[in-house]
Structures are given as structure tokens and as C-alpha cells.
Protein backbone atom coordinates (compact mmCIF):
# COMPACT_ATOMS: atom_id res chain seq x y z
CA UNK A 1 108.90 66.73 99.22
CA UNK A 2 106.86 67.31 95.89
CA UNK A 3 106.51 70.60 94.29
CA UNK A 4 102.72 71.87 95.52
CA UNK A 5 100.25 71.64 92.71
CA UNK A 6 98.85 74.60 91.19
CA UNK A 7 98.78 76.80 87.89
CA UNK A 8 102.02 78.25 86.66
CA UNK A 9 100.82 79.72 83.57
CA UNK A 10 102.07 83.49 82.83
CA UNK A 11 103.33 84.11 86.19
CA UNK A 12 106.26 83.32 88.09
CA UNK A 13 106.27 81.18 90.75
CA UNK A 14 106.22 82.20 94.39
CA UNK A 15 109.73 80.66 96.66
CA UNK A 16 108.61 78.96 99.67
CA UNK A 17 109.25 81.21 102.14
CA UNK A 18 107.13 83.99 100.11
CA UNK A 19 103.77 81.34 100.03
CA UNK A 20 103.33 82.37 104.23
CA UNK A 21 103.87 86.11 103.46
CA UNK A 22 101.57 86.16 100.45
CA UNK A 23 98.91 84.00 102.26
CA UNK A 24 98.36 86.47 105.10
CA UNK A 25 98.41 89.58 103.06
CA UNK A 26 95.69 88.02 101.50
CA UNK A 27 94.06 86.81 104.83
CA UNK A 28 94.53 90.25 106.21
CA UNK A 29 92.80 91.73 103.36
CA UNK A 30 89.42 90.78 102.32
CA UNK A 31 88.85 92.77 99.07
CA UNK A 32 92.61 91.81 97.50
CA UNK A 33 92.25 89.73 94.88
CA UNK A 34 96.03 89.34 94.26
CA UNK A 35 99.42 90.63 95.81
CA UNK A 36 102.47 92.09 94.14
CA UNK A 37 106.11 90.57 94.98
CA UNK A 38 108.79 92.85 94.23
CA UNK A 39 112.24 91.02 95.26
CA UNK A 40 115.57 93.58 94.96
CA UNK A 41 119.24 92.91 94.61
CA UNK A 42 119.80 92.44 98.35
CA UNK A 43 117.72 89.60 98.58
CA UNK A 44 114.59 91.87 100.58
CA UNK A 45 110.91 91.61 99.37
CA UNK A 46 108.53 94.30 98.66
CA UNK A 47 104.96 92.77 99.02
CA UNK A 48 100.97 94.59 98.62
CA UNK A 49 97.37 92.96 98.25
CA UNK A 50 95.66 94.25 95.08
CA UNK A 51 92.40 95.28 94.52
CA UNK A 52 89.95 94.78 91.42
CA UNK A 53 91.00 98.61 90.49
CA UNK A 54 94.51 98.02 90.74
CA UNK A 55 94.67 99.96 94.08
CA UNK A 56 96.57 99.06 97.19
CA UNK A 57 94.36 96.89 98.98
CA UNK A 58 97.28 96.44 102.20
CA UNK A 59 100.16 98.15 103.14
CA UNK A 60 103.65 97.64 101.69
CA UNK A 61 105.14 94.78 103.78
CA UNK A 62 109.02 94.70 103.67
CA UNK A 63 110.67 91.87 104.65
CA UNK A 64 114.08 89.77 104.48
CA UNK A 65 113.93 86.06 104.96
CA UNK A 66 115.87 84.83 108.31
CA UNK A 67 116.54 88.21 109.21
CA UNK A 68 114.96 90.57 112.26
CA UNK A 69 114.52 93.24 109.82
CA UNK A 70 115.00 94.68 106.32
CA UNK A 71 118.70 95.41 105.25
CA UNK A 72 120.42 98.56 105.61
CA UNK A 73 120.12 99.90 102.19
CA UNK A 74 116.15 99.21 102.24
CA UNK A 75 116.81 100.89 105.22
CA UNK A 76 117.89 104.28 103.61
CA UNK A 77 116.37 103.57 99.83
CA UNK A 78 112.97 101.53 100.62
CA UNK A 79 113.77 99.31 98.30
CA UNK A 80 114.45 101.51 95.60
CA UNK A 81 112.70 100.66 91.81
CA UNK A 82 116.84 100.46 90.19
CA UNK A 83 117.39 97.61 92.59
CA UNK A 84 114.19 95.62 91.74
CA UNK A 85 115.48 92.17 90.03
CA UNK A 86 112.17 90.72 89.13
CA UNK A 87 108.86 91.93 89.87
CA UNK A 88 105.00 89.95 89.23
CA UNK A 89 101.44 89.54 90.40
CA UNK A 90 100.64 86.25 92.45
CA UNK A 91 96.85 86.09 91.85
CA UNK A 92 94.30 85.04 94.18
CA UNK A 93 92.18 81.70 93.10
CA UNK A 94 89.73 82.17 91.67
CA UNK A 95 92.08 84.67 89.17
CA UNK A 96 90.63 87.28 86.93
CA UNK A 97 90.33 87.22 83.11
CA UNK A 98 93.57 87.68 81.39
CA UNK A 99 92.34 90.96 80.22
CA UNK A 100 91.38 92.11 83.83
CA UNK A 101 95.20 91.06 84.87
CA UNK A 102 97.02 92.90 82.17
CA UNK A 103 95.10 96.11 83.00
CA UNK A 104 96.19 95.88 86.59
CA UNK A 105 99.71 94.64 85.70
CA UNK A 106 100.28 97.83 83.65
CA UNK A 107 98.60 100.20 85.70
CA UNK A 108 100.62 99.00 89.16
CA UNK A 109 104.09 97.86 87.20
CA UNK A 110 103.98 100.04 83.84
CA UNK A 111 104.79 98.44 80.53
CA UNK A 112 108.49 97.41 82.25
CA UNK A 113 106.86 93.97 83.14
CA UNK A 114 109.31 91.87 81.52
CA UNK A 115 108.71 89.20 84.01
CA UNK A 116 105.17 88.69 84.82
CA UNK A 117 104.94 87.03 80.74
């Protein structure tokens, strides 16, 4: 199968099995106008819809792919930030001005964004 079509730009790409998770955050919540994946060490994602303000828009979903629930040390840690390996904004179609993004980018992920450029 082809790669899906669709604008890579500035921001990293979603994996497969993150498209489903990010879709129905974004289902689930009408006014999020992008969701923030957070994936750590032990393979777990962090994942919240957005709002125009930069505000939490869902809750935190936690998940591990193929597994029943999160590991063990998400378990005691909740996915601590020292475990994060990359971190980025997946932004709803249509997305917001590249001014509008870097606002909420560095209000929700602080100037430490080294991987949503």
C-alpha cells in the first residue's frame, strides 16, 4: 500500500496506528482544532485535542499499541516529561496560520520543541 496523501510540511508525521487515535480525539471533540502526540521511551503515547487558545480541548488519552493497557512505568510516572522521545502537534485540516501554530506550540510544549520544526 501507498503512503496516504497529505501535507508533511513542519510537522512530523503521524505512525499508522496513531491516525485511529488522533481521528477520534478529534471526533470526540468538536472545538479541537489539533491534538498533541507525545510518544516516551517505552513505546506508550500521550495524546490531547487542542483548542484555538491552546487549552485542553479532551482528556489525556494514554495508550500502548497491541497492549490492554499502558506499561508499568506509565503506570507509576504517567508518562513522565524525562522519558518523552519526540513530541508535536498533528493539526486539524483546515490548519491555522503558522503564526497561530507557533503560539500554541510554545504555550502547550515550551520553547523545548525541537521536533515539531
Amino acid at each position: 500500500m501507498g503512503k496516504k496523501k497529505g501535507t508533511v510540511k513542519k510537522q512530523k508525521q503521524l505512525e499508522k496506528r496513531e491516525e485511529a487515535m488522533v481521528e477520534g480525539i478529534l471526533e470526540g471533540s468538536p472545538e479541537g482544532i489539533g491534538v498533541v502526540v507525545v510518544r516516551l521511551d517505552c513505546g506508550c503515547r500521550k495524546m490531547a485535542a487542542l483548542s484555538e487558545e491552546g487549552e485542553p480541548a479532551s482528556k489525556v488519552i494514554m495508550y500502548r499499541d497491541n497492549a490492554e493497557s499502558v506499561c508499568d512505568k506509565c503506570k507509576d510516572d504517567q508518562g513522565a516529561f524525562m522519558r518523552v522521545t519526540s513530541q508535536f502537534i498533528h493539526w486539524k485540516e483546515p490548519e491555522p496560520s503558522s503564526e497561530m501554530q507557533e503560539k500554541i506550540s510554545l504555550k502547550v510544549m515550551g520553547s523545548s520543541q525541537s521536533t515539531t520544526h
